[in-house]
Protein backbone atom coordinates (compact mmCIF):
# COMPACT_ATOMS: atom_id res chain seq x y z
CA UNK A 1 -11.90 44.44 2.08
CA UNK A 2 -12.06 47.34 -0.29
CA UNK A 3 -15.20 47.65 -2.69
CA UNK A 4 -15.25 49.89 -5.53
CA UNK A 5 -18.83 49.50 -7.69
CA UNK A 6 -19.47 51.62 -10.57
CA UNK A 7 -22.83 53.39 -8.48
CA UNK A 8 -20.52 54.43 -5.13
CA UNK A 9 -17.40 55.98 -4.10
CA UNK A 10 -14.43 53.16 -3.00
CA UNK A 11 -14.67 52.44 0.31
CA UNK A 12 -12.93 49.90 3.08
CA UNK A 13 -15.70 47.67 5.13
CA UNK A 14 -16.07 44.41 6.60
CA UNK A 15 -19.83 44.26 6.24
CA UNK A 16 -20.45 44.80 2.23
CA UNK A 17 -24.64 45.11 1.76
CA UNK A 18 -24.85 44.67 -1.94
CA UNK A 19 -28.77 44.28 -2.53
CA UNK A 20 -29.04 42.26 -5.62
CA UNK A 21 -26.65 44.43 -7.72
CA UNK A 22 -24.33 41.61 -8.24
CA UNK A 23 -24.48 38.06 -9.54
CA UNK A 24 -23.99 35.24 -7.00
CA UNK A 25 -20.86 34.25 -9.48
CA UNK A 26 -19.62 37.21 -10.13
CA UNK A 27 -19.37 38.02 -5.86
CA UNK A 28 -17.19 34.80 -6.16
CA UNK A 29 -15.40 35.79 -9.28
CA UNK A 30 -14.13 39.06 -7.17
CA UNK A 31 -12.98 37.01 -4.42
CA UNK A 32 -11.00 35.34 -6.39
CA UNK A 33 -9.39 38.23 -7.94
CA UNK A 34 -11.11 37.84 -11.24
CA UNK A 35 -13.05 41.07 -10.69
CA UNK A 36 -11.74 44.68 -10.41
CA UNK A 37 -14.29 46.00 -8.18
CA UNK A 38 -13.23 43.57 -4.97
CA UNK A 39 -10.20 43.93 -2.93
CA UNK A 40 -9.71 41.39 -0.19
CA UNK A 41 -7.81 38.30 1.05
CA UNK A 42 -7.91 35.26 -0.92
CA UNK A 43 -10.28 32.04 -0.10
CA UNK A 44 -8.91 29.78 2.26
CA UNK A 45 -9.73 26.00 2.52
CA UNK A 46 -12.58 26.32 4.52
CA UNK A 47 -14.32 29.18 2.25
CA UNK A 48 -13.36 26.85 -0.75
CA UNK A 49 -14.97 24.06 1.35
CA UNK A 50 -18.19 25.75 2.04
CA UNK A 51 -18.31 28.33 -0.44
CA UNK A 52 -21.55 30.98 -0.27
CA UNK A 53 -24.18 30.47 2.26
CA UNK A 54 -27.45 29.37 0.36
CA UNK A 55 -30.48 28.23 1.22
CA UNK A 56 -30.03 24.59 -0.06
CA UNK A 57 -25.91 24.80 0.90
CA UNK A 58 -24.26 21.54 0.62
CA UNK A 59 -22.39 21.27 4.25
CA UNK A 60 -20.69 17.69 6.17
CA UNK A 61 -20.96 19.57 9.60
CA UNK A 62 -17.89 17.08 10.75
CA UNK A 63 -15.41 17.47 7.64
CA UNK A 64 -15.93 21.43 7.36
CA UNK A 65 -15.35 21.75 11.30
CA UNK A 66 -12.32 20.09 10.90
CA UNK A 67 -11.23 22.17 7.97
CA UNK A 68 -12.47 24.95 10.17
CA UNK A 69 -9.93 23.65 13.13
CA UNK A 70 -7.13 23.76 10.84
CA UNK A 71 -7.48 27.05 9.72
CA UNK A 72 -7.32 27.97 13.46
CA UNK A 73 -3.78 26.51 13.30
CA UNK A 74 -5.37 23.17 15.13
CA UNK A 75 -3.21 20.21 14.80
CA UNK A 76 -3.75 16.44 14.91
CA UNK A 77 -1.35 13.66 16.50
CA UNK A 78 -1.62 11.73 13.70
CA UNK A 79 -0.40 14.50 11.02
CA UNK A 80 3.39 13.09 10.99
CA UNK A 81 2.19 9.62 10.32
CA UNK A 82 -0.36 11.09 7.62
CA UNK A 83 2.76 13.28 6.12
CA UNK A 84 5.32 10.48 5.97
CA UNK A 85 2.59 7.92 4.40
CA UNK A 86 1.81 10.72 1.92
CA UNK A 87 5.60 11.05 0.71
CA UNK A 88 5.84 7.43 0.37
CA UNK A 89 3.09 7.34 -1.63
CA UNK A 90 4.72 10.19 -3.84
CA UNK A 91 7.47 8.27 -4.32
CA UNK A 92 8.46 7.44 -8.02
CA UNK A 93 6.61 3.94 -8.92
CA UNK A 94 7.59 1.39 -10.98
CA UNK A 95 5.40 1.15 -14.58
CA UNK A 96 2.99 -0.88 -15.60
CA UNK A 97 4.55 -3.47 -17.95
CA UNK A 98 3.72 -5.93 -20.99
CA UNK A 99 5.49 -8.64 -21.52
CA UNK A 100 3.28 -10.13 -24.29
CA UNK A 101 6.08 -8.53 -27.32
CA UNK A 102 8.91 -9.72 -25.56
CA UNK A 103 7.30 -13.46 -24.96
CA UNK A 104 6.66 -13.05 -28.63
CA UNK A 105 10.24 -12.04 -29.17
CA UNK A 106 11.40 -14.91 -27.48
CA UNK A 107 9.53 -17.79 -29.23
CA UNK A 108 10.51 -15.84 -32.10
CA UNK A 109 14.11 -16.47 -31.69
CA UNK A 110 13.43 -19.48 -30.66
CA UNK A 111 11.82 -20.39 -33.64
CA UNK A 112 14.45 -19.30 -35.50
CA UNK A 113 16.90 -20.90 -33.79
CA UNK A 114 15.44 -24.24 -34.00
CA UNK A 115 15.34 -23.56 -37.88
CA UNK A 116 18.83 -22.67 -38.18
CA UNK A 117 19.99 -25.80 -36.14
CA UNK A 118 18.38 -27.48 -38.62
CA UNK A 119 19.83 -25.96 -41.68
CA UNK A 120 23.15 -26.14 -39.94
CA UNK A 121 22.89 -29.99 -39.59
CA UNK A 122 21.95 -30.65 -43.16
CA UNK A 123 24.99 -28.71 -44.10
CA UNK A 124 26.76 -30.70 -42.16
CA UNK A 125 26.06 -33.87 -43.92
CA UNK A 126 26.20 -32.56 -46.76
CA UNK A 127 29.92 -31.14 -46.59
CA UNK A 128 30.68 -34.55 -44.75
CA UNK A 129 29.00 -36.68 -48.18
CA UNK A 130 30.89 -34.65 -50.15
CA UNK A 131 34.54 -34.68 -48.54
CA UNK A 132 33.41 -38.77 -48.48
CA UNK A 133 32.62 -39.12 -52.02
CA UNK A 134 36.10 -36.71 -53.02
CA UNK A 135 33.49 -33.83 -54.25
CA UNK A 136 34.38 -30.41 -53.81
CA UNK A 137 32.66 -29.28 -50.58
CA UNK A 138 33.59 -25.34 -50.93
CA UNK A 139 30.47 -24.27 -51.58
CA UNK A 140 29.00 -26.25 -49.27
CA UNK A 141 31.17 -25.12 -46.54
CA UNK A 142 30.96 -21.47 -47.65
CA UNK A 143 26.85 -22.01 -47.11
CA UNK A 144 27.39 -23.90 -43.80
CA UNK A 145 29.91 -20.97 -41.93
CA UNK A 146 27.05 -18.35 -43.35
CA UNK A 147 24.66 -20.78 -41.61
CA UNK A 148 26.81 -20.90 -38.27
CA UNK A 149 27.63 -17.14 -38.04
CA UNK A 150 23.51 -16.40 -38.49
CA UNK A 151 22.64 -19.15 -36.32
CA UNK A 152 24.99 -17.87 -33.56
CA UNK A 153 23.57 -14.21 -34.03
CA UNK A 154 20.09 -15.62 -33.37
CA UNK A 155 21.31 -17.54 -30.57
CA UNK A 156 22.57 -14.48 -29.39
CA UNK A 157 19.48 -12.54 -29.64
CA UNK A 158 17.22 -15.51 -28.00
CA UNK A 159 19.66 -15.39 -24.74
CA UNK A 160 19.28 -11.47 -24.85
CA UNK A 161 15.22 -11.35 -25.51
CA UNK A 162 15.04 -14.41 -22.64
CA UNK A 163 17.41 -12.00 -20.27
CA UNK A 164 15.07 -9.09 -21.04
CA UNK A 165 11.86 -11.30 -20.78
CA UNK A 166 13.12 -12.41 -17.29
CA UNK A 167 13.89 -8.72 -16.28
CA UNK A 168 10.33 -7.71 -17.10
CA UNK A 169 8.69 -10.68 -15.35
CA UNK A 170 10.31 -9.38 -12.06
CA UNK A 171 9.22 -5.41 -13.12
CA UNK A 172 6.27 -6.79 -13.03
CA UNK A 173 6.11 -8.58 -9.58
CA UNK A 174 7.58 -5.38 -8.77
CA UNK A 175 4.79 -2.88 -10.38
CA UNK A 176 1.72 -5.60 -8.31
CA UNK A 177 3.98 -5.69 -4.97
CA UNK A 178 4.16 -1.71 -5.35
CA UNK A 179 0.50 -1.34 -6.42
CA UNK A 180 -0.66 -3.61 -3.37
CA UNK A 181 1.66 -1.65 -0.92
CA UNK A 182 -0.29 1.82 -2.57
CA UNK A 183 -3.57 0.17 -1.93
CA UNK A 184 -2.47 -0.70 2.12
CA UNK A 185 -0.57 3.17 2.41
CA UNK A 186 -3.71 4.54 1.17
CA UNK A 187 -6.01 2.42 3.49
CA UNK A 188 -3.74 3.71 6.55
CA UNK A 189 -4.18 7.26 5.24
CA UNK A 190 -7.66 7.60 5.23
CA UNK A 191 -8.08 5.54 8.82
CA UNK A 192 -5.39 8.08 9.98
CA UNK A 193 -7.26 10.88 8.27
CA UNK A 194 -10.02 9.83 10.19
CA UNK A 195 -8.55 9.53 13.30
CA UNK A 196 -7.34 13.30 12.80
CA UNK A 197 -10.99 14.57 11.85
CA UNK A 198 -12.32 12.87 15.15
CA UNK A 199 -9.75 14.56 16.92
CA UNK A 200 -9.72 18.07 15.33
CA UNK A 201 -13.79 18.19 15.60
CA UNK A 202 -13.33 17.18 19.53
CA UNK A 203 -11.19 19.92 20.07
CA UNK A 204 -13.97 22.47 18.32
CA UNK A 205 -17.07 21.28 19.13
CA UNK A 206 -17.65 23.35 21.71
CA UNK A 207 -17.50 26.65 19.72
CA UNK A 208 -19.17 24.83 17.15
CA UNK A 209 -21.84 23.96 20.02
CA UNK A 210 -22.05 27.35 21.08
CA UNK A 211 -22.58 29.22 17.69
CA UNK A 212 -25.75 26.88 16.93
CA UNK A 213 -27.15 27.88 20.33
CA UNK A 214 -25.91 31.32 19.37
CA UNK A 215 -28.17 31.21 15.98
CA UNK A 216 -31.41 31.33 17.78
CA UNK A 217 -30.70 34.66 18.24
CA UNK A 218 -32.37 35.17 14.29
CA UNK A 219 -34.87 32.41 14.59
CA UNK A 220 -37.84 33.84 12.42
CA UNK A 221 -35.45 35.77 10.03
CA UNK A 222 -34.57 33.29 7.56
CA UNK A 223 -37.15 30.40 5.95
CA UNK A 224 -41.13 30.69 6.54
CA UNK A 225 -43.58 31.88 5.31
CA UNK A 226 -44.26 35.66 4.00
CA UNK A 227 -44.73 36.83 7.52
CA UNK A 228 -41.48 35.26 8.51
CA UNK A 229 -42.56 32.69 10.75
CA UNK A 230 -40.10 29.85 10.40
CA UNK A 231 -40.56 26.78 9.28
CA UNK A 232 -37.92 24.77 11.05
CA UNK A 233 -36.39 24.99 14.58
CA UNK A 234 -33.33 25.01 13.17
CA UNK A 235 -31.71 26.10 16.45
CA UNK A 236 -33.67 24.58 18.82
CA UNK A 237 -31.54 23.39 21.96
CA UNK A 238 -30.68 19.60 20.69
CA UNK A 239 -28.32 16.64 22.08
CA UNK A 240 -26.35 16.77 19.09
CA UNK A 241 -25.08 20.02 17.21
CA UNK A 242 -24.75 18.71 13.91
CA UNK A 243 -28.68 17.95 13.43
CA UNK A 244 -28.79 21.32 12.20
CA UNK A 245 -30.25 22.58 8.67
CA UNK A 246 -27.52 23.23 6.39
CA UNK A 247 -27.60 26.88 6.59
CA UNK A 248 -27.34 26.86 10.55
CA UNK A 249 -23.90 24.08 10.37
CA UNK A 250 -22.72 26.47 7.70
CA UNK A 251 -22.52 29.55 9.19
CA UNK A 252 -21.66 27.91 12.75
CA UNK A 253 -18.36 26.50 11.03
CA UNK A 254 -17.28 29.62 9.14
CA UNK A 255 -18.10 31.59 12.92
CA UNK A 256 -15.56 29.00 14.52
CA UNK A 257 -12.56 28.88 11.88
CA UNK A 258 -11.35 31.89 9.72
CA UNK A 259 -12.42 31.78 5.73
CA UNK A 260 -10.05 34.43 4.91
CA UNK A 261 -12.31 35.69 2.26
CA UNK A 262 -15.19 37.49 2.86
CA UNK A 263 -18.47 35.06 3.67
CA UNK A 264 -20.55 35.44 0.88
CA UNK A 265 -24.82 35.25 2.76
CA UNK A 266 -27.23 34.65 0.10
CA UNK A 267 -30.13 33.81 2.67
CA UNK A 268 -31.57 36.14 4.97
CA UNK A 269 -30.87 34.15 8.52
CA UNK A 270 -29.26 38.12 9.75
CA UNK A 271 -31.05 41.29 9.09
CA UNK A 272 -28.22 43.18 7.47
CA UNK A 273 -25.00 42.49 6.74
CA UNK A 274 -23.59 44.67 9.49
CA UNK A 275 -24.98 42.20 12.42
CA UNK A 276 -23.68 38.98 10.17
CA UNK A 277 -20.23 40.63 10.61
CA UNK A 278 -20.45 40.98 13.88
CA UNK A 279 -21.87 37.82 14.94
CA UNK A 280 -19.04 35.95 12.40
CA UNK A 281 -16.31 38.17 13.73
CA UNK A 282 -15.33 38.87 9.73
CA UNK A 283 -16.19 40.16 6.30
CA UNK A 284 -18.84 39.80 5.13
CA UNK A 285 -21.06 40.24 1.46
CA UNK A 286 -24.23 39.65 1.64
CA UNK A 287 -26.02 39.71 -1.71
């Protein structure tokens, strides 16, 4: 990385000691190429899953180790299955759909229909009582074809709004068959996902193992009291590596993948920022 603050010369390191001359968010700001002074890679998941190293860092040893494998280039048999599930599931669905206005539309027309029947067989009789009794029916008739062509239109409409009705009855069955079909692709995923996080950690723990033990190195430097005494064994030897204060799982994980950016140390578990490099085998700020 290449630093350039206003109070020094620009200069190339890997082990930036910045001594409270820089905001927490403003260190992250730079890594993320919102700052002019900072020149470096950008994040990768696993700094964007871990973030700074703090005292009260929120860390899931497991999920950031497996983020951590990844980065590494680790992959997990069940990636394919987790790929192709994840395309199906971005596959165009079918909307949502109400078919409360077209029901209305329907009994509508129907309505309608039923009313123009009506009309049409009292015109009827009529035109028939008065071709009986040698009236003139040719008003009568004029009144019953306008009757016929608008009940025929209407029937026309009530087949199409019954068609369209039945076509968004099976949309629907559609839209709950493809919802319920999401709801089983995404219950594979995440078993699948966990399956891969089980596997990815396995393949990791070791160096994950290792870099704990390797942390007791700086017992004494970080927590405690004035006199620097700690006030946890946070490395103690232990049967399982992820009952480990935050702080310890954090930097364990970023020693075992690759964060890309810079690790940002905002606790004082290394004396300088020079041995935090070393020991993480990368860049390092440490505010």
């Amino acid at each position: 990385m290449r630093l350039a603050l206003d109070d020094e010369p620009p200069r190339e390191t890997d082990a930036a000691e910045l001594g409270g001359r820089v905001d927490r968010s403003d260190v992250l700001a730079a890594i993320r190429g919102d700052r002019d002074w900072l020149d470096c890679p950008p994040p990768g998941p696993l700094f964007e899953h871990i973030g700074p190293v703090v005292p009260d860092v929120a860390v899931r040893p497991r999920t950031a180790l497996a983020v951590a494998a990844r980065t590494r280039g680790v992959e997990a048999p069940q990636d394919d299955d987790i790929r192709r599930l994840r395309a199906r599931l971005d596959e165009g669905g079918v909307q949502r759909v109400d078919t409360a206005p077209l029901r209305e539309r329907v009994a509508s027309t129907s309505d309608d229909v039923d009313r123009l029947r009506e009309r049409v067989a009292r015109l009827q009789g009529r035109v028939r009582a008065l071709r009986e009794g040698d009236g003139d029916p040719s008003d009568a008739e004029a009144e019953l074809s306008d009757a016929l062509s608008e009940l025929t239109e209407r029937e026309t409409a009530g087949v199409a709004a019954r068609q369209a009705l039945q076509r968004a009855r099976e949309e629907r069955r559609e839209f709950r068959n493809r919802r319920e079909e999401r709801r089983r692709l995404d219950d594979r995923i995440a078993n699948l996902e966990r399956a891969a996080r089980r596997h990815l950690v396995e393949r990791v723990e070791p160096e994950f193992r290792a870099a704990v033990a390797a942390l007791a190195e700086f017992d004494g430097i970080e927590g405690g009291d004035a006199s620097g005494t700690p006030d946890d064994a946070s490395t103690r030897d232990t049967a399982d590596p992820f009952d480990v204060p935050p702080v310890v799982a954090a930097l364990a994980v970023y020693r075992v993948g690759d964060p890309t950016a810079p690790v940002v140390l905002d606790c004082e578990r290394f004396p300088d920022a020079r041995t935090a490099a070393d020991w993480l085998d990368g860049s390092v700020i440490r505010l």
